[in-house]
Protein backbone atom coordinates (compact mmCIF):
# COMPACT_ATOMS: atom_id res chain seq x y z
CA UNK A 1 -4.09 5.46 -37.01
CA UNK A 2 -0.88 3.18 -36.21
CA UNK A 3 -1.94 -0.45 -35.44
CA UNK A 4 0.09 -0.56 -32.25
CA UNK A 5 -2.58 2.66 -31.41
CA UNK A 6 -5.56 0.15 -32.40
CA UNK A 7 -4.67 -2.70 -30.26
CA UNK A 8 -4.03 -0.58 -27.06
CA UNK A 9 -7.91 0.70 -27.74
CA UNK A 10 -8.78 -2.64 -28.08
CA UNK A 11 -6.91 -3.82 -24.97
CA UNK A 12 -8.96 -1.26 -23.35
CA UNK A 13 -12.29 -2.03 -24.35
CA UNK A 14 -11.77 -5.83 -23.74
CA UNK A 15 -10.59 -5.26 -20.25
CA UNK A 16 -14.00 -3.34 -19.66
CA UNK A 17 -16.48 -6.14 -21.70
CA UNK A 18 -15.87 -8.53 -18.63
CA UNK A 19 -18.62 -8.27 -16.23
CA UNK A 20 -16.40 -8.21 -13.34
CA UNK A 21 -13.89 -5.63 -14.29
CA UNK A 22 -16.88 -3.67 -15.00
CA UNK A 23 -18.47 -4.14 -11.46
CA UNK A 24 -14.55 -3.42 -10.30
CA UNK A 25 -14.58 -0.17 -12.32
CA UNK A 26 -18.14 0.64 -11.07
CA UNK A 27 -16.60 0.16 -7.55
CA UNK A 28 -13.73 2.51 -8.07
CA UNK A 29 -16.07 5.22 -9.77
CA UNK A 30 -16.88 6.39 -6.04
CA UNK A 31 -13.53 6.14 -4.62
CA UNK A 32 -10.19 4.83 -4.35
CA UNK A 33 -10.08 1.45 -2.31
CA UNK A 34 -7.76 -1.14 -1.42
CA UNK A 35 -7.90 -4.51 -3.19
CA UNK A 36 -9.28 -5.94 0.51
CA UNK A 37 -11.94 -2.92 0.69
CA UNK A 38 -13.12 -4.12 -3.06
CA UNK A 39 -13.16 -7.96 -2.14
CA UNK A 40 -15.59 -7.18 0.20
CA UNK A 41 -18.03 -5.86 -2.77
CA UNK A 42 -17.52 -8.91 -4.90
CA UNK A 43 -17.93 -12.81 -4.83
CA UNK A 44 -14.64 -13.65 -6.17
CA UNK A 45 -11.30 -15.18 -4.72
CA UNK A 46 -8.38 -12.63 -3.59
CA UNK A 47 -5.79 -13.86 -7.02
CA UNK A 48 -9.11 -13.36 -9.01
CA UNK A 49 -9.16 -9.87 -8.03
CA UNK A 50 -5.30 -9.58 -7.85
CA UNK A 51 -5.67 -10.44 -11.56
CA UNK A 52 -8.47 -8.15 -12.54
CA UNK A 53 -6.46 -5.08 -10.91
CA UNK A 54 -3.04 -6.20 -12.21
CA UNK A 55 -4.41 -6.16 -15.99
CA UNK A 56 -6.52 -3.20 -15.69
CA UNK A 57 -3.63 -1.18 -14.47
CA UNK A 58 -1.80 -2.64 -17.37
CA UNK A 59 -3.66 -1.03 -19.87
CA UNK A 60 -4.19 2.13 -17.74
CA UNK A 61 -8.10 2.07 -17.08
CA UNK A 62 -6.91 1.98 -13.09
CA UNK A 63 -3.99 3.25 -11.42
CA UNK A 64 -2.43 2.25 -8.12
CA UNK A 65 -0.27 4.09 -5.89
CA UNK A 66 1.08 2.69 -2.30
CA UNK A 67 0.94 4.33 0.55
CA UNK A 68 3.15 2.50 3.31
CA UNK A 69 1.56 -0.89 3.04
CA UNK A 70 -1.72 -0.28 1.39
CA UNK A 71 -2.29 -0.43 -2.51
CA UNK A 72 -5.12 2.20 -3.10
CA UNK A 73 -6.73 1.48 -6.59
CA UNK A 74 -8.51 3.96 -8.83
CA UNK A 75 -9.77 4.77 -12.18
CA UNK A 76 -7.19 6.44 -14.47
CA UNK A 77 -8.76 9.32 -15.66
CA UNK A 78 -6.00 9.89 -18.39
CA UNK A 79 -6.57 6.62 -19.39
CA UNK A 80 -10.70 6.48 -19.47
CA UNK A 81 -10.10 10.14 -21.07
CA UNK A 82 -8.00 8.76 -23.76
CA UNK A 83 -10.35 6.39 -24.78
CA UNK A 84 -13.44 9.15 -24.54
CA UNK A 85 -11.02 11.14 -27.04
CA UNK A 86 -10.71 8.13 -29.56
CA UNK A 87 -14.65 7.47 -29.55
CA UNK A 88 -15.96 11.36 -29.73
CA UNK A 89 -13.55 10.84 -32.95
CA UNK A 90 -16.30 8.92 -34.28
CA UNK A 91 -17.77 10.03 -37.36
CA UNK A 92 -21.57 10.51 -37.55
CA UNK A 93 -22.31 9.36 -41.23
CA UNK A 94 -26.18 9.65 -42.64
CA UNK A 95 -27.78 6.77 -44.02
């Protein structure tokens, strides 16, 4: 597998080993929501969040889509499905 395929897996994984990405992802696992709509759900500041959403959509865990003046965040299933792909790859090997 091509190194530049590695690190984008790895990208991916990191952005869900933070606690709060996670909760954000947990969040979005329901429905989509506006960045206001998840702020609500979490203790953290508005450029925290703005942050959290701008990365994860970076390495395609969450996708937005804008809809006259409202971001509406979700999970990227292509994305999450990608990685479910590179870990059912995963070799069983006996001890």
């Amino acid at each position: 597998m091509p190194q530049k395929t590695l690190t984008g897996y790895a990208k991916m994984f990191r952005m869900l080993s933070d606690d709060t990405r996670l909760k954000i992802f947990s969040i979005l696992n329901a429905k989509k929501m506006t960045a206001t709509d998840i702020l609500k759900e979490l203790d953290i500041t508005q450029p925290t969040l703005s942050y959290h959403l701008t990365t994860m959509c970076e390495v395609r865990i969450l996708k937005a889509a804008t809809k006259w003046k409202w971001t509406y965040y979700s999970i990227d299933r292509k994305g999450i499905n990608k990685m479910i792909r590179f870990l059912d790859g995963a070799k069983e090997v006996s001890e």
